[in-house]
C-alpha atoms as a PDB file:
ATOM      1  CA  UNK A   1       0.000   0.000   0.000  1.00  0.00           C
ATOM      2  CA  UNK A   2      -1.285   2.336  -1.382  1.00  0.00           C
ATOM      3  CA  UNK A   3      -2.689   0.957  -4.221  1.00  0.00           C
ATOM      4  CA  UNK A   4      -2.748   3.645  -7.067  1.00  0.00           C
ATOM      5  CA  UNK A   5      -4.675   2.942 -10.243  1.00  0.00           C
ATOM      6  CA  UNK A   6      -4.488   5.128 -13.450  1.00  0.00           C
ATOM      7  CA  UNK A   7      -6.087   5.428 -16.570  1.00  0.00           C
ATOM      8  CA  UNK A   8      -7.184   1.695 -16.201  1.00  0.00           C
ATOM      9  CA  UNK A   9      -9.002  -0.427 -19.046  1.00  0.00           C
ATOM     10  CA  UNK A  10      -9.905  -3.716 -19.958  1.00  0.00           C
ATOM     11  CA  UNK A  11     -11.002  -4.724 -23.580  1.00  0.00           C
ATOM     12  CA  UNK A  12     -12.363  -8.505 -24.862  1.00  0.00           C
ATOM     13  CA  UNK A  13     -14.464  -9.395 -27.849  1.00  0.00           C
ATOM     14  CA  UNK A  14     -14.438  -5.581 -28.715  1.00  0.00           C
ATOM     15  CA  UNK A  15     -15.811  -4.535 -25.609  1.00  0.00           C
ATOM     16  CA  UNK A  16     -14.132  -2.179 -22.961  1.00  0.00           C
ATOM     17  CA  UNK A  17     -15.319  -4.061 -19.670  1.00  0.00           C
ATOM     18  CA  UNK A  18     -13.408  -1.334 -17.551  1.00  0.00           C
ATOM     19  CA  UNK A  19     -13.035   1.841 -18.845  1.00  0.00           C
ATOM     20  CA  UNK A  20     -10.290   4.436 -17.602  1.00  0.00           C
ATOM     21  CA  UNK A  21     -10.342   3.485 -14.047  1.00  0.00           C
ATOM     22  CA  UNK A  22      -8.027   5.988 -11.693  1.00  0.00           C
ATOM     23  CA  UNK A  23      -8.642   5.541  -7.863  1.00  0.00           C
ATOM     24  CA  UNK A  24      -6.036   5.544  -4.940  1.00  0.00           C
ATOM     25  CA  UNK A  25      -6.722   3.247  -2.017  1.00  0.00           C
ATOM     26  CA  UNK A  26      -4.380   4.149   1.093  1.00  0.00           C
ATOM     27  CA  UNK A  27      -4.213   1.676   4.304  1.00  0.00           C
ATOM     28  CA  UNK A  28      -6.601   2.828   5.971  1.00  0.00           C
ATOM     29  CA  UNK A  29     -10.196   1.380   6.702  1.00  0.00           C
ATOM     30  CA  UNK A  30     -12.210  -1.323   4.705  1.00  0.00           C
ATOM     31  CA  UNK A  31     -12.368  -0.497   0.933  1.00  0.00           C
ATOM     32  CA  UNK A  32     -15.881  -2.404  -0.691  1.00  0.00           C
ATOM     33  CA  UNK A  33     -15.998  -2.478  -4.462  1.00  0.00           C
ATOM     34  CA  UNK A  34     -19.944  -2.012  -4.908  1.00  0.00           C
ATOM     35  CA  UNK A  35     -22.164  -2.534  -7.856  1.00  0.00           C
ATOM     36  CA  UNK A  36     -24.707  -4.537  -9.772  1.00  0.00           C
ATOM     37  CA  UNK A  37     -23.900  -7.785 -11.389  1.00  0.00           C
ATOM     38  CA  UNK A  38     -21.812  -7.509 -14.129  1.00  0.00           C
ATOM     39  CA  UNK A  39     -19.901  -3.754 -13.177  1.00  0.00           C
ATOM     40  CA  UNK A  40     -16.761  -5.526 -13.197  1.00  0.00           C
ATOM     41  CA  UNK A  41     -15.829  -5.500  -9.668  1.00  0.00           C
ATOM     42  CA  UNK A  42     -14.696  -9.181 -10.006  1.00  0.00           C
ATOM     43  CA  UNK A  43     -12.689  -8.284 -12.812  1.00  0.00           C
ATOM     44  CA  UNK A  44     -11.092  -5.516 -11.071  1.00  0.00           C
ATOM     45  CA  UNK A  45     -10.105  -7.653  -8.309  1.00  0.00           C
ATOM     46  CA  UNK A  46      -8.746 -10.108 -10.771  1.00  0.00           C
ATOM     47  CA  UNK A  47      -6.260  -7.355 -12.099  1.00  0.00           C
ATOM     48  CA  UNK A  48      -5.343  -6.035  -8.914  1.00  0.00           C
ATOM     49  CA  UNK A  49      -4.088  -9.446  -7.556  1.00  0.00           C
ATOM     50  CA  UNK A  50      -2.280  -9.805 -10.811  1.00  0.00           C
ATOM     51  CA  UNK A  51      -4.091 -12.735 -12.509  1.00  0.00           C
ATOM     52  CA  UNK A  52      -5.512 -10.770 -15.535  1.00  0.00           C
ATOM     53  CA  UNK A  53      -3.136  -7.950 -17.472  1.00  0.00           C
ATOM     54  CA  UNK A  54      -5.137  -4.620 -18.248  1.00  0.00           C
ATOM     55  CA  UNK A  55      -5.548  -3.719 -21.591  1.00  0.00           C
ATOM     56  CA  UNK A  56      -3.859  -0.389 -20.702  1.00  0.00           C
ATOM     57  CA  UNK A  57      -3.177   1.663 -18.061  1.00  0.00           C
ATOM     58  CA  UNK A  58      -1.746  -0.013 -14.644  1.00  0.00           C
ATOM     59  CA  UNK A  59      -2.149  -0.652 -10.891  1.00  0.00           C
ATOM     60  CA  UNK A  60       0.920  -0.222  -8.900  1.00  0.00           C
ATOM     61  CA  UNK A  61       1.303  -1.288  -5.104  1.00  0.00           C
ATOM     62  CA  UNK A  62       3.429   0.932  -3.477  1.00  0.00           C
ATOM     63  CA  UNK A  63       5.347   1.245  -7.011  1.00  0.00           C
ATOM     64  CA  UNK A  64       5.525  -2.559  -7.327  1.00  0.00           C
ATOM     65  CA  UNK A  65       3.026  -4.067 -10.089  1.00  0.00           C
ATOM     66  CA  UNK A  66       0.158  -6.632  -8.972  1.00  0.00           C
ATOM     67  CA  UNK A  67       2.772  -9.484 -10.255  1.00  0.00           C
ATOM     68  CA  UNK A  68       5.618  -8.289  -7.755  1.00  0.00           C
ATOM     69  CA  UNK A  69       3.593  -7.370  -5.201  1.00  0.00           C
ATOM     70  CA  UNK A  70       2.060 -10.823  -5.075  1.00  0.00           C
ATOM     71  CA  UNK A  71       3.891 -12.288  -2.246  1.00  0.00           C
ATOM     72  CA  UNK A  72       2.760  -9.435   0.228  1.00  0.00           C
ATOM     73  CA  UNK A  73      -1.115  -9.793  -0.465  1.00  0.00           C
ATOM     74  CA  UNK A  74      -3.864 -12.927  -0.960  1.00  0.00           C
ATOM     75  CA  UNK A  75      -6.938 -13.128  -2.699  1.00  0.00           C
ATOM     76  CA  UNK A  76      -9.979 -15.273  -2.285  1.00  0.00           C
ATOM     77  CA  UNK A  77     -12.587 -16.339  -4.781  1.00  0.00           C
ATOM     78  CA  UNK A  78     -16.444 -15.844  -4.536  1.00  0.00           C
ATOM     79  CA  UNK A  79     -16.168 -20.177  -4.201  1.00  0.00           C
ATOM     80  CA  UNK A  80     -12.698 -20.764  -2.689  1.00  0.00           C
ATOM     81  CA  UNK A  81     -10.347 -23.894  -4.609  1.00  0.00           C
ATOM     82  CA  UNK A  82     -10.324 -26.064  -1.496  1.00  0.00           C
ATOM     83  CA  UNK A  83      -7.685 -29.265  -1.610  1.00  0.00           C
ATOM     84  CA  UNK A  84      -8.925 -32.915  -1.705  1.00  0.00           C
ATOM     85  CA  UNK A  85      -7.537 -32.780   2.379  1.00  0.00           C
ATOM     86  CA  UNK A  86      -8.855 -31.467   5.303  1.00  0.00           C
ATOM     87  CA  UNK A  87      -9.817 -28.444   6.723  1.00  0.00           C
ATOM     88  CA  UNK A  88      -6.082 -28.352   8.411  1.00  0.00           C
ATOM     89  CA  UNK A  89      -4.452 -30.071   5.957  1.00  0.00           C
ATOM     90  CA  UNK A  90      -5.399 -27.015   3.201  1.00  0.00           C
ATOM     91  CA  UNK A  91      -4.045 -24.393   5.358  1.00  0.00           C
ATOM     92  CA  UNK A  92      -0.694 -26.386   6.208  1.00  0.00           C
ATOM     93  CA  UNK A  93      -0.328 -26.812   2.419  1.00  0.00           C
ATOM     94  CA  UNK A  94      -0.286 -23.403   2.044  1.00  0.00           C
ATOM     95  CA  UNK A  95       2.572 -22.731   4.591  1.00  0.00           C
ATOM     96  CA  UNK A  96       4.578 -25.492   3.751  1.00  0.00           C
ATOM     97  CA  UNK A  97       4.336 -24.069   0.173  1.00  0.00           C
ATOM     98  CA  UNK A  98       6.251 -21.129   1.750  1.00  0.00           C
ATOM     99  CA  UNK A  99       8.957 -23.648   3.623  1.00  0.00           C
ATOM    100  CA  UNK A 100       6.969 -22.800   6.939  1.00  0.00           C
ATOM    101  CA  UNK A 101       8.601 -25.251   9.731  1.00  0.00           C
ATOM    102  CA  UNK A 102       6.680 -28.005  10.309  1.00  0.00           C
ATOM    103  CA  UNK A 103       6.093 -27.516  14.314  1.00  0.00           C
ATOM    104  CA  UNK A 104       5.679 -23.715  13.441  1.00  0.00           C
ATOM    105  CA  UNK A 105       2.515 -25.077  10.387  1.00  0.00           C
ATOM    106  CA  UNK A 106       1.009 -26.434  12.832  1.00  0.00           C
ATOM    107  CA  UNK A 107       0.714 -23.757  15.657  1.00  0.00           C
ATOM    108  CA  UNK A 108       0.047 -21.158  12.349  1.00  0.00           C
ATOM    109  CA  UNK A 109      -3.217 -23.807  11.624  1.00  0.00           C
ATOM    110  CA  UNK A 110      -4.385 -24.071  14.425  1.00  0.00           C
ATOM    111  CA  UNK A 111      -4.212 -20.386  15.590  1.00  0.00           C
ATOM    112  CA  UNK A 112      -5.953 -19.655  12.283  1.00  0.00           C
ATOM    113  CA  UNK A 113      -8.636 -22.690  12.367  1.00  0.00           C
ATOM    114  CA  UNK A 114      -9.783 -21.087  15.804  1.00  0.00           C
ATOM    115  CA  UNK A 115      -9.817 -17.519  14.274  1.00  0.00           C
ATOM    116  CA  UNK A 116     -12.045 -19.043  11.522  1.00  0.00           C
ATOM    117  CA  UNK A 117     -14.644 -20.772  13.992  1.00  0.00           C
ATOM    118  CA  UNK A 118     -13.357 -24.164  12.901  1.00  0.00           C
ATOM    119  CA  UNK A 119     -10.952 -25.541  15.332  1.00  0.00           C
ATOM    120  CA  UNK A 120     -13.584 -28.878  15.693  1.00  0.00           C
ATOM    121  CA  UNK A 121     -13.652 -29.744  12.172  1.00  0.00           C
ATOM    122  CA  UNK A 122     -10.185 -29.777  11.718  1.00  0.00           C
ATOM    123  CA  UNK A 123      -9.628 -32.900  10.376  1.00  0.00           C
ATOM    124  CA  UNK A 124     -12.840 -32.812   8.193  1.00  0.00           C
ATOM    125  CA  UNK A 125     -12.512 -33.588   5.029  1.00  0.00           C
ATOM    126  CA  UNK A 126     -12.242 -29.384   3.091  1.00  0.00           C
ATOM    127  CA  UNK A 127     -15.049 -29.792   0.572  1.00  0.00           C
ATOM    128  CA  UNK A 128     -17.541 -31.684   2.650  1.00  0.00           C
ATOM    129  CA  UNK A 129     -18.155 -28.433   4.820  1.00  0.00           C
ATOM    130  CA  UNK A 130     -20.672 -26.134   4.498  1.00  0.00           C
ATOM    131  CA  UNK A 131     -20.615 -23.228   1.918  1.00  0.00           C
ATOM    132  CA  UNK A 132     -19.945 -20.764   4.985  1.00  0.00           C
ATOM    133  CA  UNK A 133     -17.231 -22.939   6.478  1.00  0.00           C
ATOM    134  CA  UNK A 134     -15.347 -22.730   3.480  1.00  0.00           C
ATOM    135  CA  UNK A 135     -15.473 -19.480   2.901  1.00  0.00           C
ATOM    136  CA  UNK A 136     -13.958 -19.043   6.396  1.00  0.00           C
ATOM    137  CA  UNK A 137     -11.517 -21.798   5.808  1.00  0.00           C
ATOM    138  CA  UNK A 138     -10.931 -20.003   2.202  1.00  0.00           C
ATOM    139  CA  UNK A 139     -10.020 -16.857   4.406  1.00  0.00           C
ATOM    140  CA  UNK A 140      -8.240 -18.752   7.110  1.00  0.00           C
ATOM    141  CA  UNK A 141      -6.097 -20.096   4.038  1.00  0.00           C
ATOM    142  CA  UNK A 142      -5.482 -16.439   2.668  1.00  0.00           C
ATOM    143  CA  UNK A 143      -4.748 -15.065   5.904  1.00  0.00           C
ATOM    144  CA  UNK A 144      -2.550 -17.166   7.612  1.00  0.00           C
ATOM    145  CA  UNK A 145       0.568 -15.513   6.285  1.00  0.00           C
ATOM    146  CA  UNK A 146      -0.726 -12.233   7.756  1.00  0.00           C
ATOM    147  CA  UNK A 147      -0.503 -10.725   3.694  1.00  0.00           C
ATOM    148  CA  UNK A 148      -0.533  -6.982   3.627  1.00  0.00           C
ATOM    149  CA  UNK A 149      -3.521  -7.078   1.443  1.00  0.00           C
ATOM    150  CA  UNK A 150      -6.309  -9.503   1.429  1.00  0.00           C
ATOM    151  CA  UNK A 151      -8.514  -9.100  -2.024  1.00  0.00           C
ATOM    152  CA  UNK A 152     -12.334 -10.727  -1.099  1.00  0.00           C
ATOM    153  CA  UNK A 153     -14.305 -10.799  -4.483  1.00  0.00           C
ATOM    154  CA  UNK A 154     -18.208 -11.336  -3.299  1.00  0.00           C
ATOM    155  CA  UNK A 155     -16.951 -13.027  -0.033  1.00  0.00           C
ATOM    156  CA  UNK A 156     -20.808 -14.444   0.766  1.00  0.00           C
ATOM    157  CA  UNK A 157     -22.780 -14.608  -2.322  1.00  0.00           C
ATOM    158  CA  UNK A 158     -25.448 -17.662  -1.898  1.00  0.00           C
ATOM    159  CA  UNK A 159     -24.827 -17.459   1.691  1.00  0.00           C
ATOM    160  CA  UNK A 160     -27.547 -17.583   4.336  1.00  0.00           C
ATOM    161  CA  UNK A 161     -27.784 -14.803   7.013  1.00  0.00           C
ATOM    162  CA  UNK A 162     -25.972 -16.809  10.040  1.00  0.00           C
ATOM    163  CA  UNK A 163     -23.112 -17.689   7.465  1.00  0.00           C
ATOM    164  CA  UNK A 164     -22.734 -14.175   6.519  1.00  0.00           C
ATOM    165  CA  UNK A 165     -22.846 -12.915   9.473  1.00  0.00           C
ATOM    166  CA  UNK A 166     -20.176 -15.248  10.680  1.00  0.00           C
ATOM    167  CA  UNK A 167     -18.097 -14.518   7.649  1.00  0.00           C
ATOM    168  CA  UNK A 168     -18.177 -10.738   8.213  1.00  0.00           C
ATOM    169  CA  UNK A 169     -17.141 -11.376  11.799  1.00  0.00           C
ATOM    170  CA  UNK A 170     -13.915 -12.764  10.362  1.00  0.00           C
ATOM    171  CA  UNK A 171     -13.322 -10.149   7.957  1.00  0.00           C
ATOM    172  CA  UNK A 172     -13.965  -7.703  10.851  1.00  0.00           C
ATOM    173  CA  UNK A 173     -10.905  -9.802  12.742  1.00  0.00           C
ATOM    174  CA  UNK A 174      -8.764  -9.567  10.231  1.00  0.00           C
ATOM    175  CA  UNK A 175      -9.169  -5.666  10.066  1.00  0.00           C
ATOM    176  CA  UNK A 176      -8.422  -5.698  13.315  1.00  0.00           C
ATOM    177  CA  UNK A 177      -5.693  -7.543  13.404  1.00  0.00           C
ATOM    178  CA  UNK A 178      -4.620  -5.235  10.814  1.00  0.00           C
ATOM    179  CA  UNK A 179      -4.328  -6.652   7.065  1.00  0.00           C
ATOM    180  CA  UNK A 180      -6.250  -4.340   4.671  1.00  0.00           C
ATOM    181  CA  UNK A 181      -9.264  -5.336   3.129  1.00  0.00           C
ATOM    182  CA  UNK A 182     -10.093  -4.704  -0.030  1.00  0.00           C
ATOM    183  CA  UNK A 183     -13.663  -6.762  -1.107  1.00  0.00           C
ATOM    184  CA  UNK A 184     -16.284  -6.740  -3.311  1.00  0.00           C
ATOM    185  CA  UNK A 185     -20.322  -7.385  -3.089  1.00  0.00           C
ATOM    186  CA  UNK A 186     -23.154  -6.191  -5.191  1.00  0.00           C
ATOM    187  CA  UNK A 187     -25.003  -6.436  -1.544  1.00  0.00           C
ATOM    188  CA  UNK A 188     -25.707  -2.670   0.042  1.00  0.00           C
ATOM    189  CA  UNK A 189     -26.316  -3.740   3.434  1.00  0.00           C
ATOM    190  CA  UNK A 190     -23.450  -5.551   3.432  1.00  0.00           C
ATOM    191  CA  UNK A 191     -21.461  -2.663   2.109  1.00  0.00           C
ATOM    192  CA  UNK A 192     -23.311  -0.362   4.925  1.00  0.00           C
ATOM    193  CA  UNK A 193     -22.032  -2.850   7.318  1.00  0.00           C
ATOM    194  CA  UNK A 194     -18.607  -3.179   6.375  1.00  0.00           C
ATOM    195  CA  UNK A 195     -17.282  -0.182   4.384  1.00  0.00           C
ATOM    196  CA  UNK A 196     -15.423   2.421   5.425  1.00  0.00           C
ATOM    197  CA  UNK A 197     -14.802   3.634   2.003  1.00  0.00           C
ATOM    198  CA  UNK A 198     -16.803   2.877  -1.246  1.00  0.00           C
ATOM    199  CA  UNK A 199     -15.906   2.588  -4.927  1.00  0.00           C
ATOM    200  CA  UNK A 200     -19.225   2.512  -6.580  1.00  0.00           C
ATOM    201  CA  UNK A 201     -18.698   0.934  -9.976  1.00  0.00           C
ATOM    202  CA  UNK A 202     -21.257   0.528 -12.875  1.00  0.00           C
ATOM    203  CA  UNK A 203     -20.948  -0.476 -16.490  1.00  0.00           C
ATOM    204  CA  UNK A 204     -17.301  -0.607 -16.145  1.00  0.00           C
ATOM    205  CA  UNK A 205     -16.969   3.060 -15.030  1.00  0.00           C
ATOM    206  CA  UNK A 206     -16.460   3.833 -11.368  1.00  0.00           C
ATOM    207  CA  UNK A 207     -18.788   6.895 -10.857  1.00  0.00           C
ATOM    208  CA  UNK A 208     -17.861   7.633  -7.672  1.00  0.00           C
ATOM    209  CA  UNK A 209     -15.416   7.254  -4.817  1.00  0.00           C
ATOM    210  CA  UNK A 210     -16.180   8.539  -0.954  1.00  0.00           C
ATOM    211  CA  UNK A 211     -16.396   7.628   2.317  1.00  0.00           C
ATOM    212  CA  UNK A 212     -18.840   4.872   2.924  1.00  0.00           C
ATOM    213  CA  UNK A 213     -20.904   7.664   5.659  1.00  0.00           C
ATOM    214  CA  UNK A 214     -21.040  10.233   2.995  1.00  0.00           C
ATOM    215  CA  UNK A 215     -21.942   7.918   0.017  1.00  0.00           C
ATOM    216  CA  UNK A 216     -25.055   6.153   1.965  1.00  0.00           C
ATOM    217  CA  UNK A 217     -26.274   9.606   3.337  1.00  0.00           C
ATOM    218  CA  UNK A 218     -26.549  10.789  -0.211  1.00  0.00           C
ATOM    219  CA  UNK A 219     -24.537   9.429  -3.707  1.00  0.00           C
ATOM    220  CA  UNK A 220     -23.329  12.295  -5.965  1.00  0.00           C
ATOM    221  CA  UNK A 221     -24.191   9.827  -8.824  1.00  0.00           C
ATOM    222  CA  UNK A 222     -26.878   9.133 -10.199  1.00  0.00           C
ATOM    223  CA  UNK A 223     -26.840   5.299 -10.988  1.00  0.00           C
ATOM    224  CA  UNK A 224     -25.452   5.163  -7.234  1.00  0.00           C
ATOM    225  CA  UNK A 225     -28.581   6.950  -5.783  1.00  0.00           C
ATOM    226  CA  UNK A 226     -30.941   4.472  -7.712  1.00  0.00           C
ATOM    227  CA  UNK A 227     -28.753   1.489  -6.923  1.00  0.00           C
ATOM    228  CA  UNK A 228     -28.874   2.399  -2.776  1.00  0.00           C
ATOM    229  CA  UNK A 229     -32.590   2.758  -3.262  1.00  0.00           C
ATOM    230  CA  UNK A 230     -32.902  -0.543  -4.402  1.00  0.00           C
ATOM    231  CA  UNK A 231     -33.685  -0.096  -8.609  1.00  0.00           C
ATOM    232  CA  UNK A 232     -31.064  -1.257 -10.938  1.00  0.00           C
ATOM    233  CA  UNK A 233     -29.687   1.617 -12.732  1.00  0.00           C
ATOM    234  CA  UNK A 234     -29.898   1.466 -16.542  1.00  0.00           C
END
């Protein structure tokens, strides 16, 4: 950090999906990537983790690109890639990856199955737990490395209140515990929970850019207005 974003496009099939995008994100706070389906906020994330190349324009981490900043941030998917192992045995695979001691893997795994609310299914198998528990483990996985940056792209779509509510608790911890968060959701009450600054994007164009207080108490935008009231703008 900080993230700074300029002049940012992304182009397939003759479309621009993201048009001209220029933001900075600094380390403060909880930075939500809100829109309707289709905006491009998954896209986004995509290029500022470094797994798709913008058509033009860049995103630079502190000066470093997404690529060589990689190492100092995680990203997790709207359906985390869980290993055929369990919950324990995904999140040691991902330190001993990174030549984490073994007796050091396993205090890191436990300390972050307990963080995640999953210290008793442990040695369950990953992809037999509920959609919520591996979200958390997903997270868990991300975070055990304490990145800089963790990238959340729709952290709780198709989840039921009492998983996303236990899902935002962890997010919440790892604020706390002071790794950035950068997420996206097309859901306004989650937003209104979490944010503390939003990037409202729509159509590929990010319309506006405030603090999450100023932008629910009344958008300067007019797609944004529409979107908080619950219509989809056109």
């Amino acid at each position: 950090m900080p993230l700074a974003v300029e002049r940012l496009t992304y182009a397939a099939g003759g479309q621009r999906l993201l048009k001209d995008l220029s933001f900075r994100i600094t380390t403060t706070g909880r930075t939500v990537i809100l829109g309707p389906n289709g905006a491009g906020k998954s896209l986004l994330m995509r290029i500022l983790h470094g797994l798709v190349e913008p058509t033009s324009g860049h995103a630079l981490w502190d000066t470093l690109s997404p690529a060589a900043a990689s190492s100092r941030q995680a990203m997790v998917l709207q359906r985390p890639v869980l290993l055929r192992r369990s919950a324990a045995g995904n999140i040691d695979h991902a330190l001993k990856i990174r030549k984490v001691p073994r007796a050091r893997r396993r205090e890191l795994t436990d300390e972050a199955l307990a963080q995640a609310g999953l210290a008793r299914l442990a040695r369950r198998p990953a992809r037999s737990l509920s959609g919520g528990e591996q979200q958390r483990l997903g997270i868990a996985r991300a975070w055990v490395l304490r990145p800089d940056v963790l990238l959340l792209d729709e952290p709780t779509t198709s989840l039921d209140p009492t998983a996303t509510r236990a899902v935002e608790a962890m997010i919440r911890a790892v604020d706390a515990a002071g790794t950035k968060i950068i997420m996206s959701t097309h859901d306004i009450g989650q937003a209104k929970r979490l944010a503390s600054e939003i990037l409202f994007l729509h159509r590929g164009n990010l319309l506006e850019h405030a603090p999450a207080s100023r932008f629910f108490a009344g958008p300067q935008d007019r797609a944004a207005a529409l979107f908080i009231d619950g219509e989809l703008p056109s």
